[in-house]
C-alpha atoms as a PDB file:
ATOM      1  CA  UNK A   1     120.920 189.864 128.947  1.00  0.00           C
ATOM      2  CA  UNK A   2     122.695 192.613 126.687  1.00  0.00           C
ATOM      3  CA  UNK A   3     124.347 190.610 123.849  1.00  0.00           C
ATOM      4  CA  UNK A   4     128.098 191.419 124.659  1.00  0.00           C
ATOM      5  CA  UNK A   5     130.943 191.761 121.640  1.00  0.00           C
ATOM      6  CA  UNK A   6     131.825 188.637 121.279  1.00  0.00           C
ATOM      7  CA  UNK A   7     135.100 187.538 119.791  1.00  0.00           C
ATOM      8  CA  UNK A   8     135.921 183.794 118.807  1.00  0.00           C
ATOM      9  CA  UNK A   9     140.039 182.803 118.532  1.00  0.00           C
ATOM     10  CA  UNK A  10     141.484 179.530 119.047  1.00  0.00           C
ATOM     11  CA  UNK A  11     142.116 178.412 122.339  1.00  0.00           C
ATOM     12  CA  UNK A  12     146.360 178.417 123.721  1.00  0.00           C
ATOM     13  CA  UNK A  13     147.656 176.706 126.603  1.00  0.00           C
ATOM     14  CA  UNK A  14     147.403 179.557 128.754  1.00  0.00           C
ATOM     15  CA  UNK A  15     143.410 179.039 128.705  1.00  0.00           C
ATOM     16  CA  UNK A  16     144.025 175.620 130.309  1.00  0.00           C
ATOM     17  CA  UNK A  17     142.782 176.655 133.531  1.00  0.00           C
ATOM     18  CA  UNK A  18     139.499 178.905 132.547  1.00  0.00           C
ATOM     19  CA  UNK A  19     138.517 176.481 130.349  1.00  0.00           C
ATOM     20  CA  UNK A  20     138.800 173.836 132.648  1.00  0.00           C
ATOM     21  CA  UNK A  21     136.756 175.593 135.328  1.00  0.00           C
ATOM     22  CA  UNK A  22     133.894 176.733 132.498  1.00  0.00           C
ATOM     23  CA  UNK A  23     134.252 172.770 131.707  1.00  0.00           C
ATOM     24  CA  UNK A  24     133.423 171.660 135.779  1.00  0.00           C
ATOM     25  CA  UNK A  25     130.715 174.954 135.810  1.00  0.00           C
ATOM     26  CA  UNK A  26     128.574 173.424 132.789  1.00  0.00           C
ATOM     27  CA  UNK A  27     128.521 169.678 133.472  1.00  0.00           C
ATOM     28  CA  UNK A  28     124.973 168.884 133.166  1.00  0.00           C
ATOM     29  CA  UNK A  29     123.318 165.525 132.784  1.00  0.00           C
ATOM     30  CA  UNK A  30     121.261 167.303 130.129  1.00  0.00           C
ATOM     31  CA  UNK A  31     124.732 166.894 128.011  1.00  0.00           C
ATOM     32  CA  UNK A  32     127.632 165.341 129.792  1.00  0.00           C
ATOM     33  CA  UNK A  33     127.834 161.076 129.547  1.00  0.00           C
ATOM     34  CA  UNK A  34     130.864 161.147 131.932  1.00  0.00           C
ATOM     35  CA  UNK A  35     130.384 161.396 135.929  1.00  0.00           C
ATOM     36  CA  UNK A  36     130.688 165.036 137.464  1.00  0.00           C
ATOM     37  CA  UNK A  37     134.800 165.381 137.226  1.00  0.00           C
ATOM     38  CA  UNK A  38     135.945 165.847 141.344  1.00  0.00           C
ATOM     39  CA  UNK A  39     138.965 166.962 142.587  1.00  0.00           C
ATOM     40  CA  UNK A  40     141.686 166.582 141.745  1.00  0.00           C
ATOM     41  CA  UNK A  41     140.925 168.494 138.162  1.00  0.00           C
ATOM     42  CA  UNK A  42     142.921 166.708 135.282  1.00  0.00           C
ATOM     43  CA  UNK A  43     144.395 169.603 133.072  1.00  0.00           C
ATOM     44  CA  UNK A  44     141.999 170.615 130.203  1.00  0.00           C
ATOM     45  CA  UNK A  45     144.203 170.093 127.421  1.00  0.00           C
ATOM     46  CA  UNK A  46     145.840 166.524 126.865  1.00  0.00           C
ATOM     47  CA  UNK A  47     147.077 164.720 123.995  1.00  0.00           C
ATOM     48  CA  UNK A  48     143.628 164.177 122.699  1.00  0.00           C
ATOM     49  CA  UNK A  49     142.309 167.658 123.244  1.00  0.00           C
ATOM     50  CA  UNK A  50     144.837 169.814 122.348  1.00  0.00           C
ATOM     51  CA  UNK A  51     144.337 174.146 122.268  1.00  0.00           C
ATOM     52  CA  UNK A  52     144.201 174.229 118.338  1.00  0.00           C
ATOM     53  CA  UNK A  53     141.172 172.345 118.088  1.00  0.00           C
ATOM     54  CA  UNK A  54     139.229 174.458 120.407  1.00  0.00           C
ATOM     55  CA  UNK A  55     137.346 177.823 119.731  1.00  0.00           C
ATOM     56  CA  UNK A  56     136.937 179.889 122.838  1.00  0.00           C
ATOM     57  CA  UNK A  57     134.633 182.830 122.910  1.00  0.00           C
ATOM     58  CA  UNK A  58     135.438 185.627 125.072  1.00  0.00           C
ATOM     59  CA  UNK A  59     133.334 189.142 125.753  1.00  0.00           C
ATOM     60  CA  UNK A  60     134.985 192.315 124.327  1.00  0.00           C
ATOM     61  CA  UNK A  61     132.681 194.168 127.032  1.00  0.00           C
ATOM     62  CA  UNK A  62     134.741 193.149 130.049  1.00  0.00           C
ATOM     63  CA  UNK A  63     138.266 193.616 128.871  1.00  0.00           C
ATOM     64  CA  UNK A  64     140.846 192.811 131.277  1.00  0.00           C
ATOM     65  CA  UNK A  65     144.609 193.874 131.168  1.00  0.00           C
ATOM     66  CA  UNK A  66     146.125 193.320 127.916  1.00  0.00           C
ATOM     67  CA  UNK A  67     143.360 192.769 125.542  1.00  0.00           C
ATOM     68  CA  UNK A  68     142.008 189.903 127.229  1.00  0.00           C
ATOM     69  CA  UNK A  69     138.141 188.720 127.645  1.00  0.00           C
ATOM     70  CA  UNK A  70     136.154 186.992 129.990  1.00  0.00           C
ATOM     71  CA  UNK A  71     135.724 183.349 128.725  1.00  0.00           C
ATOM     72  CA  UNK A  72     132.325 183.046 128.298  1.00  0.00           C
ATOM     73  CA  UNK A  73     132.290 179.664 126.170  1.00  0.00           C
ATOM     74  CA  UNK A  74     134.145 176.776 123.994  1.00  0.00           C
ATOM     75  CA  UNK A  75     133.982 174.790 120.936  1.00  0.00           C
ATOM     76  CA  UNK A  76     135.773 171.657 120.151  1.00  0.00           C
ATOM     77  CA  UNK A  77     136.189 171.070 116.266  1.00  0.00           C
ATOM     78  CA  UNK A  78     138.176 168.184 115.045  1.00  0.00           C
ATOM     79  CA  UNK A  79     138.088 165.664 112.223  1.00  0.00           C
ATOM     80  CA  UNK A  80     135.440 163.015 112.403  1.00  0.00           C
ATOM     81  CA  UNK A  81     137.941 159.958 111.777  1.00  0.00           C
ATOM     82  CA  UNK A  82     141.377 159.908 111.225  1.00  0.00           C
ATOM     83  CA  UNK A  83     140.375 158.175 107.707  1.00  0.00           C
ATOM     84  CA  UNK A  84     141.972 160.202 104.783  1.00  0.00           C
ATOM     85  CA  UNK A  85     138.354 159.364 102.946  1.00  0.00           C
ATOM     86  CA  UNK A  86     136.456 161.269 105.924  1.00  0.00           C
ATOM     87  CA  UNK A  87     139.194 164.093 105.681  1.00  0.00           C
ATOM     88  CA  UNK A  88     136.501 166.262 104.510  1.00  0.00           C
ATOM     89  CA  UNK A  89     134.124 165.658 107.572  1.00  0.00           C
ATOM     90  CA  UNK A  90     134.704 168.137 110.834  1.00  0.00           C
ATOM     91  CA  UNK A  91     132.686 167.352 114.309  1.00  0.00           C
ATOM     92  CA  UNK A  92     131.838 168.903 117.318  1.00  0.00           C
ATOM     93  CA  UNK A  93     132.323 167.347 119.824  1.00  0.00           C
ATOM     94  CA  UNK A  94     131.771 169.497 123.064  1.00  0.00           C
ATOM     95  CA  UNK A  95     130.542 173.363 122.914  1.00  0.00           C
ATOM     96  CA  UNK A  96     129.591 175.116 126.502  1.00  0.00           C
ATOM     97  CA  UNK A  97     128.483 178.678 127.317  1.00  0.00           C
ATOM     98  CA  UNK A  98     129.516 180.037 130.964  1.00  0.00           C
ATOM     99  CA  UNK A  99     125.908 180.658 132.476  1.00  0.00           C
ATOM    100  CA  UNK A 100     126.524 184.547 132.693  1.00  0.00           C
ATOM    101  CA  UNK A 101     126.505 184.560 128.795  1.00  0.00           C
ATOM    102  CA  UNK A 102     123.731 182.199 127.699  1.00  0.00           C
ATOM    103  CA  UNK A 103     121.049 183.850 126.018  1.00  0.00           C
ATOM    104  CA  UNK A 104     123.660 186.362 123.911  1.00  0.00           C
ATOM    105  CA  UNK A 105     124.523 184.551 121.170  1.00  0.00           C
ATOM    106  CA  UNK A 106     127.519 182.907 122.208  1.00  0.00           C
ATOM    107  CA  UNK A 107     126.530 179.694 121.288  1.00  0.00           C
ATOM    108  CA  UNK A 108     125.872 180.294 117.921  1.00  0.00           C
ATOM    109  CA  UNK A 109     129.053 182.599 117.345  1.00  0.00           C
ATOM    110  CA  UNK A 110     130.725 179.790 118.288  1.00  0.00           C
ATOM    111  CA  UNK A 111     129.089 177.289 115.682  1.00  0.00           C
ATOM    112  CA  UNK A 112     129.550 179.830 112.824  1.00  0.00           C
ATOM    113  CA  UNK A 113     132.790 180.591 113.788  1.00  0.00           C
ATOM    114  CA  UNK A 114     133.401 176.641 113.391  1.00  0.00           C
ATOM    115  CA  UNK A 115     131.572 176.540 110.169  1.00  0.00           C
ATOM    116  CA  UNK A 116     134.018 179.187 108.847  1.00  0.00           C
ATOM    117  CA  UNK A 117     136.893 177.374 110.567  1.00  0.00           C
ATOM    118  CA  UNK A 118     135.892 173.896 108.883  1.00  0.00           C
ATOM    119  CA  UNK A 119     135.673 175.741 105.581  1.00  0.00           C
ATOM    120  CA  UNK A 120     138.867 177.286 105.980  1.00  0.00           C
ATOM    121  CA  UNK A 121     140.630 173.457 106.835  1.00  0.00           C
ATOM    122  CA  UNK A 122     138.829 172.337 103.726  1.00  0.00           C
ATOM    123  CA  UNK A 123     135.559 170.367 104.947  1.00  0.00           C
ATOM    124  CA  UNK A 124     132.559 170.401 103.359  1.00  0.00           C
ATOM    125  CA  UNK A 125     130.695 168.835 105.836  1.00  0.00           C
ATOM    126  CA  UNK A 126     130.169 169.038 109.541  1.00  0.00           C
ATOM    127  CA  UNK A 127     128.400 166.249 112.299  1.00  0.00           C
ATOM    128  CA  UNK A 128     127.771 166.500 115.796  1.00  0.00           C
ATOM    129  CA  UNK A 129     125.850 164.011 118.752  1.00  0.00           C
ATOM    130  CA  UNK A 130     123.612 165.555 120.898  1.00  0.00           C
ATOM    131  CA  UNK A 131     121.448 164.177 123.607  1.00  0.00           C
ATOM    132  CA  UNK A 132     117.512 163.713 122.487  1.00  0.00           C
ATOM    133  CA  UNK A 133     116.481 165.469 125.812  1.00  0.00           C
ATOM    134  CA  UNK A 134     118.815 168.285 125.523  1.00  0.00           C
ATOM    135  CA  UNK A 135     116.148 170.154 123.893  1.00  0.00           C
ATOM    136  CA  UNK A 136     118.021 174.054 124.115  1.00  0.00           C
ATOM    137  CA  UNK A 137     121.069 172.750 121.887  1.00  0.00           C
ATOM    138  CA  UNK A 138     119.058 170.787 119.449  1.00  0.00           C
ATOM    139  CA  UNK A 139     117.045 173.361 118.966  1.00  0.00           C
ATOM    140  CA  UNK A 140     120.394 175.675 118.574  1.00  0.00           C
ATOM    141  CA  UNK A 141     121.760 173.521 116.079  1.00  0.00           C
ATOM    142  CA  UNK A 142     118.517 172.944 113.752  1.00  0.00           C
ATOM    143  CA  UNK A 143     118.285 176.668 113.813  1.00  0.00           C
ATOM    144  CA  UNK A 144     121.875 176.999 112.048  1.00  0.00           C
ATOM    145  CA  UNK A 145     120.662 174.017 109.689  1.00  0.00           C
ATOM    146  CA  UNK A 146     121.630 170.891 111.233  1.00  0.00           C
ATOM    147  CA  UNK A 147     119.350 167.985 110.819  1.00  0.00           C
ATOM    148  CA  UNK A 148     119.194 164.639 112.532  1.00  0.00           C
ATOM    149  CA  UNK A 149     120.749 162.072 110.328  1.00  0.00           C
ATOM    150  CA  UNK A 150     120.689 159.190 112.513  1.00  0.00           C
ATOM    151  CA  UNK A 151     119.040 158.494 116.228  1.00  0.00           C
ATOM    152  CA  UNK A 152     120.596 155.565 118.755  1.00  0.00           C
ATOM    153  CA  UNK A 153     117.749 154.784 121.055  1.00  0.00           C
ATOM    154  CA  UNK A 154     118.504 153.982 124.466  1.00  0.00           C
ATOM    155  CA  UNK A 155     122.428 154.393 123.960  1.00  0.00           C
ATOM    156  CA  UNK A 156     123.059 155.744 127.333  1.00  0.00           C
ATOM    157  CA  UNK A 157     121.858 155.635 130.800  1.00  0.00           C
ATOM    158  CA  UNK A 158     121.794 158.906 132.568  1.00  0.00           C
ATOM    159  CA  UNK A 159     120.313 159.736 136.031  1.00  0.00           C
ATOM    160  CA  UNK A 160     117.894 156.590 136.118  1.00  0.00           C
ATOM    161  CA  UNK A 161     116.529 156.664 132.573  1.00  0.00           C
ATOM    162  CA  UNK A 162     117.698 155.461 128.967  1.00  0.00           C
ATOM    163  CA  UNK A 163     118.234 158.684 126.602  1.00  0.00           C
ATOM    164  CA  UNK A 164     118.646 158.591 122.817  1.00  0.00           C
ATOM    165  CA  UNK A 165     122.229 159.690 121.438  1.00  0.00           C
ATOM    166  CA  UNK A 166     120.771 161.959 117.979  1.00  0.00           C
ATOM    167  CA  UNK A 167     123.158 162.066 115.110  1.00  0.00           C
ATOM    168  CA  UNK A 168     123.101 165.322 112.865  1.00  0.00           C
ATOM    169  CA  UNK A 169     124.661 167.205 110.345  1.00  0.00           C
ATOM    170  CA  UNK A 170     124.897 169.237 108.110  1.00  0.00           C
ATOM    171  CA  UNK A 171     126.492 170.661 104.242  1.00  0.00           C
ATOM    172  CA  UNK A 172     129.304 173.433 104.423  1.00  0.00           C
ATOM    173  CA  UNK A 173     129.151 174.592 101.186  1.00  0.00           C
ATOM    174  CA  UNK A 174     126.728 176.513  99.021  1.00  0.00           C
ATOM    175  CA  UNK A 175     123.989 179.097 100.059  1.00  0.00           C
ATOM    176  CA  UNK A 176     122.514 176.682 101.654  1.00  0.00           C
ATOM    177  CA  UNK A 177     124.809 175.300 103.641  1.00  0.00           C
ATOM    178  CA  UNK A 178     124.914 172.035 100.837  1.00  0.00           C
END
């Protein structure tokens, strides 16, 4: 695929429903530890998982009406712990790509756009989970210098087999990320 122009903003209410159906489209077992979600869809956004602390990434090349992309993926970036002495600690926790767009650098606009984000509230570090067998996202993440910190084995049980829930992180300051 042609990488598309991607631009990364922070999610508003209005993106309730396309985010909600790019959530549904991308529920894997390779990532997700919650059942499928059926009908009837709970709204996207809640009290827990409010716009502001979601990135969405939408494709300049298939502008629509007034300035408006196609959604092509999401980012959830919020404080590790509510513990002023983890203040400085941001996590991800969720990032999908719409199938149409994987392979063109979505993903990873999204995770430097988060890096700058993080920066921007202050943090100087950032963590994630991932699956151990979701192979493409660890893979993702080590590339833009995340390292596994930490490894639960056997934490969750997902279509018939125990899978390891892999802690990693990474520095947000420095050349080096550190």
């Amino acid at each position: 695929m042609t990488a598309p122009h991607i631009r990364i903003r922070t999610a508003r209410a209005a993106d309730d429903d396309a985010l909600g159906e790019l959530d549904r489209a991308t529920w894997s077992p390779l990532h997700a530890v919650t059942p499928k979600p059926q009908p009837p869809y709970e709204p996207f956004f809640d009290a827990r998982h409010r716009p502001e602390d979601f990135l969405v990434a939408e494709t300049e090349a298939e502008r629509q009406g007034e300035g408006e992309g196609r959604v092509a993926g999401y980012l959830r970036l919020v404080p590790a712990t509510p513990l002023a002495c983890n203040a400085h600690v941001r996590q991800i926790q969720g990032l999908a790509v719409a199938e149409w767009a994987r392979g063109a650098g979505v993903g990873r606009a999204l995770l430097r756009a988060a890096f700058d984000e993080a920066r921007r509230q202050g943090a100087t570090r950032m963590t994630l989970r991932v699956l151990s067998h979701n192979t493409p996202a660890r893979r993702l993440y080590e590339s833009e210098g995340f390292a596994v910190e930490g490894v639960l084995p056997g934490e969750f049980h997902l279509d018939g087999r125990y899978v390891d829930d892999i802690l990693m992180g990474r520095g947000l300051i420095g050349a080096d990320g550190h």
